[in-house]
C-alpha atoms as a PDB file:
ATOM      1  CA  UNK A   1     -47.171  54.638-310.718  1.00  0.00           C
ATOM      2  CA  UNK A   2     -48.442  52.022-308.872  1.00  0.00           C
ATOM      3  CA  UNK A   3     -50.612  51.898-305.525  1.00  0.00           C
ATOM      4  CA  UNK A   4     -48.399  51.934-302.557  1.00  0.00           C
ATOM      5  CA  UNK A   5     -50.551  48.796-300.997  1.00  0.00           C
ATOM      6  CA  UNK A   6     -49.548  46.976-303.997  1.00  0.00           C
ATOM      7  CA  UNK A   7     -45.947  47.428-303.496  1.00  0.00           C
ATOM      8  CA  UNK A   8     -45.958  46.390-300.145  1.00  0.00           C
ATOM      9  CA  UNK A   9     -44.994  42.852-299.351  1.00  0.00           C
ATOM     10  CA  UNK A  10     -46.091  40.674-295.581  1.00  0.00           C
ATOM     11  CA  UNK A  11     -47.413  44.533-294.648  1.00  0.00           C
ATOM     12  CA  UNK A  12     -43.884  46.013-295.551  1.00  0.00           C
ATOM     13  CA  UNK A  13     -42.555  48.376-297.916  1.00  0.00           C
ATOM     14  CA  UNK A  14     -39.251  49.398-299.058  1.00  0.00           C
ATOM     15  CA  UNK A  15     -38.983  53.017-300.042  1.00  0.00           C
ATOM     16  CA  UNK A  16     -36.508  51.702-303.112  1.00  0.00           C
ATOM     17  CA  UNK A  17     -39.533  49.557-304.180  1.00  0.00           C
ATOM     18  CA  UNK A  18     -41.856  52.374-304.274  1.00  0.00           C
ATOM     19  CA  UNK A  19     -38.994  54.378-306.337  1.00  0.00           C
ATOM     20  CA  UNK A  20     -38.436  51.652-308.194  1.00  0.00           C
ATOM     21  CA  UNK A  21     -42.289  52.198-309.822  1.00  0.00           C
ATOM     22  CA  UNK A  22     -41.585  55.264-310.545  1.00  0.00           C
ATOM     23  CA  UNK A  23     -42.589  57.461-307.258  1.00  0.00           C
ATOM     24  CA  UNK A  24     -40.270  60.372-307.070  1.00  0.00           C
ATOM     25  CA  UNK A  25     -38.117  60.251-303.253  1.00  0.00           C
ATOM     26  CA  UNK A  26     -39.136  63.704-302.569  1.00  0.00           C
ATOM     27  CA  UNK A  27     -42.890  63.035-302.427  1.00  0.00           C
ATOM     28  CA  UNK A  28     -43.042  59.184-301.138  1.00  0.00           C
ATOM     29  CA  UNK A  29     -42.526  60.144-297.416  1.00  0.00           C
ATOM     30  CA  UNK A  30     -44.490  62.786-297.039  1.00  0.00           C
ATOM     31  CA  UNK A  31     -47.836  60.637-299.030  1.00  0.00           C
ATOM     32  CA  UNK A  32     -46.743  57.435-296.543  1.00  0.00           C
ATOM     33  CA  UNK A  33     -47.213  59.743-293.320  1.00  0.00           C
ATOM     34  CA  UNK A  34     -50.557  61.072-295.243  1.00  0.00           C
ATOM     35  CA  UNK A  35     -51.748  57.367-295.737  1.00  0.00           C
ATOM     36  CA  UNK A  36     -50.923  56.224-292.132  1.00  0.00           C
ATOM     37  CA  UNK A  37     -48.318  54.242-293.148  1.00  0.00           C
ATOM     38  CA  UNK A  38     -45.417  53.969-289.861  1.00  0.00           C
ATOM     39  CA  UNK A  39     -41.373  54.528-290.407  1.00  0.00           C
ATOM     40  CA  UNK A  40     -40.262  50.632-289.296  1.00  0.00           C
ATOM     41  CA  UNK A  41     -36.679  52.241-289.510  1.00  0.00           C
ATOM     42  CA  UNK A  42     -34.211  53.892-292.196  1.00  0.00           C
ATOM     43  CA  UNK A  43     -35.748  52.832-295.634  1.00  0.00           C
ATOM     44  CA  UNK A  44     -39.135  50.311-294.418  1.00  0.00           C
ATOM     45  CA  UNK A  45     -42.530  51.148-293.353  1.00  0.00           C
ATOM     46  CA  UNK A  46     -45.208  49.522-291.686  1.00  0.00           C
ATOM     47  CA  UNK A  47     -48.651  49.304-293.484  1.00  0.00           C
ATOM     48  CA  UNK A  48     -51.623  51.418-292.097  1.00  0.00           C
ATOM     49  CA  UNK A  49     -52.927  50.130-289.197  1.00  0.00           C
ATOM     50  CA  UNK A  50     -50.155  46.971-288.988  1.00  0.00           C
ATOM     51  CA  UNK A  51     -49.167  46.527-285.499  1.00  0.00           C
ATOM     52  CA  UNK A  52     -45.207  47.280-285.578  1.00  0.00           C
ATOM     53  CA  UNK A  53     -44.078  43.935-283.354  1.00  0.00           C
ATOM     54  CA  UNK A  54     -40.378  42.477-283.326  1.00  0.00           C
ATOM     55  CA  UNK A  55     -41.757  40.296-286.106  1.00  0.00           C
ATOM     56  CA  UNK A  56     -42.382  43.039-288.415  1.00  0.00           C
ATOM     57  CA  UNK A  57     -39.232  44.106-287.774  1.00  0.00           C
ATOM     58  CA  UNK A  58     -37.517  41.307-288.312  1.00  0.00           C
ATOM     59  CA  UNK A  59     -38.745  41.059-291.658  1.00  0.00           C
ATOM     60  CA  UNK A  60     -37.992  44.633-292.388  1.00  0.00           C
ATOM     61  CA  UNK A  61     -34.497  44.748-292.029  1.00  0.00           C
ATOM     62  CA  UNK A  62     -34.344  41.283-294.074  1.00  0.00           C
ATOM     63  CA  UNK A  63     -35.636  42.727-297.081  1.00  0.00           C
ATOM     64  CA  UNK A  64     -33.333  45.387-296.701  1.00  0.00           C
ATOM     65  CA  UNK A  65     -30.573  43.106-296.135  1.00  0.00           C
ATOM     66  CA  UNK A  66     -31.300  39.724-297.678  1.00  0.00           C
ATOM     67  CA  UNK A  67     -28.012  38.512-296.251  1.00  0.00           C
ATOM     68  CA  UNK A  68     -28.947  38.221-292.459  1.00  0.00           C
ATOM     69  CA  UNK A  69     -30.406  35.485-290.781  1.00  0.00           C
ATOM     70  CA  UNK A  70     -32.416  35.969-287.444  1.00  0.00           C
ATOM     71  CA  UNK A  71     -30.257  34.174-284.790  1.00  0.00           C
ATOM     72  CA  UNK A  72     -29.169  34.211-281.100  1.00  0.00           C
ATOM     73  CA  UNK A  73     -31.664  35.964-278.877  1.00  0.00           C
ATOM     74  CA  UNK A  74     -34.095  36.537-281.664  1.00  0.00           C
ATOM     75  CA  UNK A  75     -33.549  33.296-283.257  1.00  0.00           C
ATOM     76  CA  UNK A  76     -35.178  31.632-279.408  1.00  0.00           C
ATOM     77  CA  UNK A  77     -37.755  33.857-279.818  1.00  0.00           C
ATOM     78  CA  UNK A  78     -38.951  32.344-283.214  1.00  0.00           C
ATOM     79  CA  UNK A  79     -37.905  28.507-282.132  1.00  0.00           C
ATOM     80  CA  UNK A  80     -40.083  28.966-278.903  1.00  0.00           C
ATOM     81  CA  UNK A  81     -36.410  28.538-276.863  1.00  0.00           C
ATOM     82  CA  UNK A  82     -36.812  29.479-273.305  1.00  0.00           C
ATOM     83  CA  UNK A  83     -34.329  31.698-272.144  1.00  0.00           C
ATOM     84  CA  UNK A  84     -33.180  33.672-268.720  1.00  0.00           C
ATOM     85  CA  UNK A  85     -30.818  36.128-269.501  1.00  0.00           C
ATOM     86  CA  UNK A  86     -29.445  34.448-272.372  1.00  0.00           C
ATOM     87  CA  UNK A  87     -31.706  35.968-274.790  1.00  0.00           C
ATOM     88  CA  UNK A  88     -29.871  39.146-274.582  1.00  0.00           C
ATOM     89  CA  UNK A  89     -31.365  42.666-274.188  1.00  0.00           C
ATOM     90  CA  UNK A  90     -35.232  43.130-274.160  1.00  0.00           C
ATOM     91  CA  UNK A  91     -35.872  44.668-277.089  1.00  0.00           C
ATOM     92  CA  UNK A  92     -32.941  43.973-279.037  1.00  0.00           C
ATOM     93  CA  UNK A  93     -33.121  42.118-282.055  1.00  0.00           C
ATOM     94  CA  UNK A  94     -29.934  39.980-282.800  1.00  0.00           C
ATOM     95  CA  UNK A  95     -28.735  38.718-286.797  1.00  0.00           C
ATOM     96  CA  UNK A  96     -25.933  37.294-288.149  1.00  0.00           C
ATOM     97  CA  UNK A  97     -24.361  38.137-291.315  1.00  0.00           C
ATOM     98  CA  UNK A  98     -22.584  35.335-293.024  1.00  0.00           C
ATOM     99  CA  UNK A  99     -20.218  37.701-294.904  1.00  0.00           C
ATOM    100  CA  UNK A 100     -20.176  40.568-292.814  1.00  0.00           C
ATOM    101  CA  UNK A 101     -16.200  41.446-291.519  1.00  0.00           C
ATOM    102  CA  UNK A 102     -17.215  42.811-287.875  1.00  0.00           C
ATOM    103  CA  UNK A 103     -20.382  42.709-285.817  1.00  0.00           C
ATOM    104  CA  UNK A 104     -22.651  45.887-286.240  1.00  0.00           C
ATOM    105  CA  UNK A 105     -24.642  47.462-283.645  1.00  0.00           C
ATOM    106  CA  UNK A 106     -28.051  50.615-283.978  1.00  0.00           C
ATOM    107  CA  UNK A 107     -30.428  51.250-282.208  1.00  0.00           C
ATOM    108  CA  UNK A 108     -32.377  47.981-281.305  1.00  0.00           C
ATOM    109  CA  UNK A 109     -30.527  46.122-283.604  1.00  0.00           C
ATOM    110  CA  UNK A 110     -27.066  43.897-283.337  1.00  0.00           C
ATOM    111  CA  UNK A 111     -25.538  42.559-286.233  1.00  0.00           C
ATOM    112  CA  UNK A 112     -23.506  39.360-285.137  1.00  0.00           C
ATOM    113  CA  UNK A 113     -20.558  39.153-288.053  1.00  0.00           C
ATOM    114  CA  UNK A 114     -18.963  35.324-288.682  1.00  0.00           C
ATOM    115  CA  UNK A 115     -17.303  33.039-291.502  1.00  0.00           C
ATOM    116  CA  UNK A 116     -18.745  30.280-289.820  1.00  0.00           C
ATOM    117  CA  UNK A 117     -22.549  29.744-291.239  1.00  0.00           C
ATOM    118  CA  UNK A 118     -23.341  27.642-293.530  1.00  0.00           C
ATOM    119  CA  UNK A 119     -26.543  26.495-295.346  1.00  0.00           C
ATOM    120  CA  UNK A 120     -26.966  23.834-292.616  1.00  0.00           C
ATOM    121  CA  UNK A 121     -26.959  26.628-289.969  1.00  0.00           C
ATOM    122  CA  UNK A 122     -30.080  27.991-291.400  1.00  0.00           C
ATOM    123  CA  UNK A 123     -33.672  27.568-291.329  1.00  0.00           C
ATOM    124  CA  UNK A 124     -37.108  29.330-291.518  1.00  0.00           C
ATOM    125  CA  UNK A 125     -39.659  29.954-288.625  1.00  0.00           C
ATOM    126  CA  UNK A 126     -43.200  32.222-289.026  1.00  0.00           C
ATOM    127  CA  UNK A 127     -41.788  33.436-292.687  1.00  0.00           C
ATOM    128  CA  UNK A 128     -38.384  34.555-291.312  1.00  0.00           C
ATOM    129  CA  UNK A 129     -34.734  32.957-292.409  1.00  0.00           C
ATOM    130  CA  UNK A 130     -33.171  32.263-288.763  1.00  0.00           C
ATOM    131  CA  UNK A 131     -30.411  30.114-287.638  1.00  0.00           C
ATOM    132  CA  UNK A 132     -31.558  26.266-286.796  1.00  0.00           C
ATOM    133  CA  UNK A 133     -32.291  24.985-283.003  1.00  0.00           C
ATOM    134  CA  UNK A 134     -28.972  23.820-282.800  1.00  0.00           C
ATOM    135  CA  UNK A 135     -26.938  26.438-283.830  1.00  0.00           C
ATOM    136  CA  UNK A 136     -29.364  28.793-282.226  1.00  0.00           C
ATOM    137  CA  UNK A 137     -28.542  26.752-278.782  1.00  0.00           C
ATOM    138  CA  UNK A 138     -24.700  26.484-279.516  1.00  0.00           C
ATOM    139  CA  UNK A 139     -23.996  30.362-280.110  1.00  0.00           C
ATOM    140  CA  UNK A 140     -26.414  31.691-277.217  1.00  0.00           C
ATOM    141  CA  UNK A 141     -24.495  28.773-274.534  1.00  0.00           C
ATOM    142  CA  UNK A 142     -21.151  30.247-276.190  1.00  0.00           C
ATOM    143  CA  UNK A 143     -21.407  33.166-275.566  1.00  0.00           C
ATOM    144  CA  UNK A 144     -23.570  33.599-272.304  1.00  0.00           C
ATOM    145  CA  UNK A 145     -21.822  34.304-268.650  1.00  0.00           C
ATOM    146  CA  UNK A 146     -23.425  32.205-266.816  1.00  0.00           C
ATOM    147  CA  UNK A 147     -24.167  28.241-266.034  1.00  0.00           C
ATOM    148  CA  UNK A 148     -27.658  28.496-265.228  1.00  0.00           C
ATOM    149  CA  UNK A 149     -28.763  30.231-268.618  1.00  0.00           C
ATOM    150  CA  UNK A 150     -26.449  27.692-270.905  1.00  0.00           C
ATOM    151  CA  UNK A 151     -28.256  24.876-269.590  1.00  0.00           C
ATOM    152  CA  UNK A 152     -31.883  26.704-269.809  1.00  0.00           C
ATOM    153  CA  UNK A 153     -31.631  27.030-273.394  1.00  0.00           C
ATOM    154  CA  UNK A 154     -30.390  24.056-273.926  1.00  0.00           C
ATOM    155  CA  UNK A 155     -33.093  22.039-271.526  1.00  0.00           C
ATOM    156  CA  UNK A 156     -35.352  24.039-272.877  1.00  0.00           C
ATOM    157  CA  UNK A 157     -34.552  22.637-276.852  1.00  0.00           C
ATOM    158  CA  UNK A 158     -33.965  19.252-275.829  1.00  0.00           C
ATOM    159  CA  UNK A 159     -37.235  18.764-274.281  1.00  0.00           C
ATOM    160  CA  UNK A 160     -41.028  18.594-275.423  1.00  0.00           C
ATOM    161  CA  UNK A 161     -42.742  21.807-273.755  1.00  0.00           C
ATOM    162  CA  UNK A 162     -45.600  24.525-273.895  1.00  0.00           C
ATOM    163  CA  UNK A 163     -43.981  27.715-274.352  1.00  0.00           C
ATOM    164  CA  UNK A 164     -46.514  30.914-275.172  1.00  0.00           C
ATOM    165  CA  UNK A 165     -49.297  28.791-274.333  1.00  0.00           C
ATOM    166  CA  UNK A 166     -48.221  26.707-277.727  1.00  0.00           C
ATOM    167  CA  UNK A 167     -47.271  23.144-277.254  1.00  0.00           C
ATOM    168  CA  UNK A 168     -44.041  21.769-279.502  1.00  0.00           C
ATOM    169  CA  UNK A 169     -41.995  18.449-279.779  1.00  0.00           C
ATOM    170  CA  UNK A 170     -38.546  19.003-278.522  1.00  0.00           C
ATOM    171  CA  UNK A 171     -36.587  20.634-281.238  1.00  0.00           C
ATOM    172  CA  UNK A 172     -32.284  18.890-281.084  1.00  0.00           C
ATOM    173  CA  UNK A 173     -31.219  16.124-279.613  1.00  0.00           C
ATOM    174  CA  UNK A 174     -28.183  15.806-277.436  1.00  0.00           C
ATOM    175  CA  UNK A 175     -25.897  14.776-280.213  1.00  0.00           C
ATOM    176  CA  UNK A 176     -27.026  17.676-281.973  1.00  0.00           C
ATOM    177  CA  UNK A 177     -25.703  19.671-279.333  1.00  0.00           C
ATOM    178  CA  UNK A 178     -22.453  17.669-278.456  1.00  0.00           C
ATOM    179  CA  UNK A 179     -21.758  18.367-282.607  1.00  0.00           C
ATOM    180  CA  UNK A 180     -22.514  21.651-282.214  1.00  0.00           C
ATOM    181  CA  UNK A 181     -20.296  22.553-280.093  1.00  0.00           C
ATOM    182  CA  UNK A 182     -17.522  19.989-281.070  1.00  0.00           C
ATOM    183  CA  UNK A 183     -15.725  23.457-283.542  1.00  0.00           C
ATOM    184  CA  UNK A 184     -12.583  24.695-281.679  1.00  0.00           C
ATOM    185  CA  UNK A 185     -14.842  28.379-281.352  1.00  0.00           C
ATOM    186  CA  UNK A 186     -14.577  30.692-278.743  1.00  0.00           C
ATOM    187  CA  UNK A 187     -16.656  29.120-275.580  1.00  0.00           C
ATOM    188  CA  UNK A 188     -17.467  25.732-276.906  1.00  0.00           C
ATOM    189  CA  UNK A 189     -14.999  24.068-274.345  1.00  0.00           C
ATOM    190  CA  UNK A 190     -17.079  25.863-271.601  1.00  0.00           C
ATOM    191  CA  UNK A 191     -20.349  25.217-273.492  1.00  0.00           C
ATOM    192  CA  UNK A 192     -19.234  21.423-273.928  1.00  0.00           C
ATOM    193  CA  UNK A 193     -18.874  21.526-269.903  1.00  0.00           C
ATOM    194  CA  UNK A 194     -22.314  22.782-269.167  1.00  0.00           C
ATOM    195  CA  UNK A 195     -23.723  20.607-271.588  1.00  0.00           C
ATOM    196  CA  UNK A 196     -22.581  17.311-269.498  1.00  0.00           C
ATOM    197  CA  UNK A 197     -25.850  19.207-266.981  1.00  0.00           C
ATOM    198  CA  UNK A 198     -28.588  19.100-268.910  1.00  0.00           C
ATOM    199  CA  UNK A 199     -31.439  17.039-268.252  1.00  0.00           C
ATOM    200  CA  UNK A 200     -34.218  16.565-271.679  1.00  0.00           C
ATOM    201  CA  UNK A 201     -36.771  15.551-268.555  1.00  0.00           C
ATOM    202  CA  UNK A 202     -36.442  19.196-267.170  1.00  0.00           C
ATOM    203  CA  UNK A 203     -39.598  20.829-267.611  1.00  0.00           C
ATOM    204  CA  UNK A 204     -39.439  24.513-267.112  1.00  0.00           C
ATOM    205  CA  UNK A 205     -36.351  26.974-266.797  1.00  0.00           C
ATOM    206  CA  UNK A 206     -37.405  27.148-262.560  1.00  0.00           C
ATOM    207  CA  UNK A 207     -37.049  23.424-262.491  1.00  0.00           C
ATOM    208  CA  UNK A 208     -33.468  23.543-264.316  1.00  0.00           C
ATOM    209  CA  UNK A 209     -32.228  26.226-261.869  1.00  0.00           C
ATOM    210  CA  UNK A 210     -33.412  24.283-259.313  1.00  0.00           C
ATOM    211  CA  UNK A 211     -31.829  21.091-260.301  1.00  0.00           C
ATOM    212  CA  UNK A 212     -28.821  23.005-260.527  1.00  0.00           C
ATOM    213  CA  UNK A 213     -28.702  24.699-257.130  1.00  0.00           C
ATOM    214  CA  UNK A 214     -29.785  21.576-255.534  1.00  0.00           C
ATOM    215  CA  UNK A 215     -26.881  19.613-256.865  1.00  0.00           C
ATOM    216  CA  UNK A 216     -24.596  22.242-256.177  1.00  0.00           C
ATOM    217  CA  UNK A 217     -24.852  20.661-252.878  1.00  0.00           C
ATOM    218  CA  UNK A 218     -24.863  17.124-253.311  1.00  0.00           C
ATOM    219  CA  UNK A 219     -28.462  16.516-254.154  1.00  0.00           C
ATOM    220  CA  UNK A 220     -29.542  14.535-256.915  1.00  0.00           C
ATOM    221  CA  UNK A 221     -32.990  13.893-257.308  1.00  0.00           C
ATOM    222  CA  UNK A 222     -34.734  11.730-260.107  1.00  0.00           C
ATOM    223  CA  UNK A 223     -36.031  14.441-262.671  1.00  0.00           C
ATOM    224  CA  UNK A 224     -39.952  13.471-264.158  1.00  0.00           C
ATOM    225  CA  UNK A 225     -40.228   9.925-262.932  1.00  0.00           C
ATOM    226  CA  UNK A 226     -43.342   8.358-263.671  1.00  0.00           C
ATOM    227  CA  UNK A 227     -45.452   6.898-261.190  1.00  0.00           C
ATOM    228  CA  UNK A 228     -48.996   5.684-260.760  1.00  0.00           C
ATOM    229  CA  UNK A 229     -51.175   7.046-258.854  1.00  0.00           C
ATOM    230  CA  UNK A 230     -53.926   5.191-256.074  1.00  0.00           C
ATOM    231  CA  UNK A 231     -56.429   5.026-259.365  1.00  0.00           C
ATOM    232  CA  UNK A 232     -53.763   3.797-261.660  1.00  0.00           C
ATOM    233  CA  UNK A 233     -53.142   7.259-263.331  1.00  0.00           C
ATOM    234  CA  UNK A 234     -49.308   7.707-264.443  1.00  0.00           C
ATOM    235  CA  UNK A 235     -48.310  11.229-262.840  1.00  0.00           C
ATOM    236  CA  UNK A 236     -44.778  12.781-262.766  1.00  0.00           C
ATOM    237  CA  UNK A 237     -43.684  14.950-260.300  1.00  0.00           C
ATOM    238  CA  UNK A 238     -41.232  17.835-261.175  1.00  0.00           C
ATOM    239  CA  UNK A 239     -38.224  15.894-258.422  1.00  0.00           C
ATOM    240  CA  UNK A 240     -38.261  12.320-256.413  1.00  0.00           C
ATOM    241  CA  UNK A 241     -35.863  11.554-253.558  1.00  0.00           C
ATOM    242  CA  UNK A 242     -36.919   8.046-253.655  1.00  0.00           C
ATOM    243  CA  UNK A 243     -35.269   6.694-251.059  1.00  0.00           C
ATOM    244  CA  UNK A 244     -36.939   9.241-248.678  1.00  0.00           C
ATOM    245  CA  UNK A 245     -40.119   9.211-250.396  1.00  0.00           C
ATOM    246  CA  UNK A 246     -39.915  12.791-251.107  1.00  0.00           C
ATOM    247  CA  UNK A 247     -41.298  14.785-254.037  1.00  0.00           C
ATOM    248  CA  UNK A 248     -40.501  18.428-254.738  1.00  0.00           C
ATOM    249  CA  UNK A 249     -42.760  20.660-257.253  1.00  0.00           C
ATOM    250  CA  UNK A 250     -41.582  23.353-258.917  1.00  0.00           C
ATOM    251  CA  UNK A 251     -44.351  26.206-259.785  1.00  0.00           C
ATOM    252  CA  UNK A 252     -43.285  27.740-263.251  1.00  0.00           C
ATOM    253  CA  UNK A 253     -43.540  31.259-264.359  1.00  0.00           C
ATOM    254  CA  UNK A 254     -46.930  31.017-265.639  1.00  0.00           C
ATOM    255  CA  UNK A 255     -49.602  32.569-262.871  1.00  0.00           C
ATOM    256  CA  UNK A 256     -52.378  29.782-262.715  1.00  0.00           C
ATOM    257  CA  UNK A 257     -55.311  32.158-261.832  1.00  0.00           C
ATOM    258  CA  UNK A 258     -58.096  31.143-263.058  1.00  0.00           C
ATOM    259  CA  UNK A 259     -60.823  28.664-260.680  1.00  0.00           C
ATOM    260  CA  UNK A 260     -60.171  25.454-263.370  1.00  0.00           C
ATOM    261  CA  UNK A 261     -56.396  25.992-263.127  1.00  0.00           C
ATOM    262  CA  UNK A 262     -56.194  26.240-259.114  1.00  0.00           C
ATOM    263  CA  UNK A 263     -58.523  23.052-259.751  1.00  0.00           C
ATOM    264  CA  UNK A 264     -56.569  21.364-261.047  1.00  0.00           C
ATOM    265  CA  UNK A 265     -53.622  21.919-258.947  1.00  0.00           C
ATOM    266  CA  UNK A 266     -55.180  20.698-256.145  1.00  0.00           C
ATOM    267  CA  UNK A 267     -56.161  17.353-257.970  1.00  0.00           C
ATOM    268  CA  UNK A 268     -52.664  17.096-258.788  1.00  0.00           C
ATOM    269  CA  UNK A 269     -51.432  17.436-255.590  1.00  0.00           C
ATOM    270  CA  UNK A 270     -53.726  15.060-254.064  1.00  0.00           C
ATOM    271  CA  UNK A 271     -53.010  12.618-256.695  1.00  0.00           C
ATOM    272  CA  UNK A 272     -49.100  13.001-256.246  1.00  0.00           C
ATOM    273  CA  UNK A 273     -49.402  12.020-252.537  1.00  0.00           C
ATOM    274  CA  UNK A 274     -52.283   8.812-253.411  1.00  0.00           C
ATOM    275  CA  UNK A 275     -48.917   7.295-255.236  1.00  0.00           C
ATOM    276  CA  UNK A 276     -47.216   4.911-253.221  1.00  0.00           C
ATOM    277  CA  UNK A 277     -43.624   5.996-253.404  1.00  0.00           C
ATOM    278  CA  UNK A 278     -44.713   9.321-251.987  1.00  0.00           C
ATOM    279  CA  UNK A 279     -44.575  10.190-248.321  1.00  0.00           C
ATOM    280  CA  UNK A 280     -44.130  14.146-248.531  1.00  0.00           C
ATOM    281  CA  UNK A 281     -44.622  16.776-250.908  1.00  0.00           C
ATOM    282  CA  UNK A 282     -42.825  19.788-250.624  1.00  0.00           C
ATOM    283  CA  UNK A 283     -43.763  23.299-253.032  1.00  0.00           C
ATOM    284  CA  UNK A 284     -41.183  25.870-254.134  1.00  0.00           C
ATOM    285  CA  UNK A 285     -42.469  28.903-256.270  1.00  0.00           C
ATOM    286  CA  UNK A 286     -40.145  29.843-258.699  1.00  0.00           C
ATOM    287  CA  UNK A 287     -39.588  33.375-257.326  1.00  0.00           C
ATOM    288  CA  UNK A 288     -37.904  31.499-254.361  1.00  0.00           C
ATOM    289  CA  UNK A 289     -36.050  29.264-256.895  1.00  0.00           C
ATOM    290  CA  UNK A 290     -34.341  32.147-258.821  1.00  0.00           C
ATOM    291  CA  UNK A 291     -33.897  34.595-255.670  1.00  0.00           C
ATOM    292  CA  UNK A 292     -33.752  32.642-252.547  1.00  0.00           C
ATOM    293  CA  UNK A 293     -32.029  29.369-253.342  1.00  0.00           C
ATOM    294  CA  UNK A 294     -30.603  28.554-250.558  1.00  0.00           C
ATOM    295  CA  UNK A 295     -33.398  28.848-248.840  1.00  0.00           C
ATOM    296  CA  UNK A 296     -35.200  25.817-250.864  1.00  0.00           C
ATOM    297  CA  UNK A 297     -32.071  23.271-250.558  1.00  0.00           C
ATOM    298  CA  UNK A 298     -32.202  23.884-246.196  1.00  0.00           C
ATOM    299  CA  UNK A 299     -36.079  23.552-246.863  1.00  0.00           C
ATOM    300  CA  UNK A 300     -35.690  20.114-248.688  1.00  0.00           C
ATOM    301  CA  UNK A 301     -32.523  18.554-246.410  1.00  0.00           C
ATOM    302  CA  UNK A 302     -34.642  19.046-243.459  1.00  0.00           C
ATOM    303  CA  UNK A 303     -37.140  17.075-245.079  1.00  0.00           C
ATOM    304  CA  UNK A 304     -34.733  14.734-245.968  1.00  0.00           C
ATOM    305  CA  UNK A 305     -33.496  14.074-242.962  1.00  0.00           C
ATOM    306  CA  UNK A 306     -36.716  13.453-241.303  1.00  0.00           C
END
């Protein structure tokens, strides 16, 4: 028989591979547990000492069924798509099964059944076969409730940004999108709408939901203009209200703790108001973006009306 290690492929085994080589069911479980190896779920383990992450998992279930692809939530994940609520369920890892009849649902796991993936639907990312940017943006904007996370996901793959602390190109373009979601499928005339909002400048799901709520009421700011600042340094602040000489800055998710990052900040603020166009510079966190609103549009037409 061979080795167990041996067997064991990306730090995961199958318990038919191991019978496969000749170990007898009835004592492979009980030598795993012996050998530290950890139950992934019904038919995988985890390789002694192999951190059991969403990754591993992942990769689990696709050796046991060669037929899924990663997609939706799970699919973002791998793509480095920001998400709000689109993502679906912490936790939750979401597939789709090319030939399966009806979606499937265990424990942590949802199996997304649908006739309509093809080869072109489907990529790889970090070893694992996933759906592709696009299709990954068209069937989470499909099938989400609300306007705010469609057009998150979808800024979010449109433009270049640091996400994880890893910095990537932008990953569709809009046409991608607008063919995307061109199929007569459940959604896409609602995804088609919200598409019409997005903005590839956007930098960070706070400044998309501000965007958003601000033109909800009639504002329309310019999104990432450049300008130059008193030294000649091209800057870009998160909103412009030219006319008024107002800039608004959104403060992502990301805490900036650290002496060299609050640094910085203040550099950057000084340098936004050395530019010329700028007369005021107002601040919104984006815990007062997502949960006060309102709050930041009264904040920014008193300004404006100044």
């Amino acid at each position: 028989m061979y080795e167990l290690a041996i067997l064991a492929r990306g730090g995961v085994l199958l318990t038919v591979w191991a019978a496969a080589a000749g170990w007898p069911p009835g004592r492979l479980a009980g030598r795993l547990r012996r050998d530290g190896w950890q139950r992934i779920c019904r038919g995988a383990w985890a390789a002694p000492g192999r951190e059991v992450d969403w990754l591993l998992k992942a990769a689990a279930l696709q050796f046991l069924r060669p037929e899924v692809v990663c997609s939706h939530g799970t699919a973002a994940r791998l793509h480095r798509i920001e998400a709000l609520g689109a993502a679906g369920p912490a936790g939750v890892l979401e597939f789709t099964a090319p030939r399966a009849s009806r979606s499937e649902r265990a424990e942590g796991i949802r199996i997304h059944g649908t006739t309509f993936l093809t080869s072109r639907d489907r990529s790889t990312r970090r070893g694992l076969r996933t759906t592709t940017p696009a299709r990954t943006v068209g069937d989470l904007i499909r099938t989400c409730g609300r306007r705010e996370e469609a057009v998150t996901v979808a800024d979010s793959a449109l433009a270049r940004r640091v996400v994880d602390g890893v910095r990537r190109e932008a990953l569709v373009r809009y046409e991608d999108l607008a063919a995307e979601l061109s199929a007569p499928r459940r959604g896409a005339a609602r995804a088609r709408t919200w598409l019409r909002l997005t903005e590839p400048a956007s930098g960070s799901p706070a400044e998309t939901v501000a965007r958003l709520r601000m033109g909800d009421t009639g504002l329309s700011p310019e999104s990432q203009p450049t300008l130059l600042t008193a030294t000649g340094r091209p800057l870009r602040p998160d909103f412009l209200f030219r006319a008024a000489g107002l800039a608004v800055e959104i403060e992502g998710h990301a805490f900036h703790g650290t002496r060299r990052a609050h640094e910085r900040d203040v550099a950057r603020f000084n340098a936004l108001q050395s530019c010329p166009e700028i007369r005021r510079v107002l601040r919104f966190t984006a815990r007062e973006v997502f949960q006060h609103p309102e709050r930041m549009v009264a904040t920014i037409r008193v300004a404006l009306s100044l």
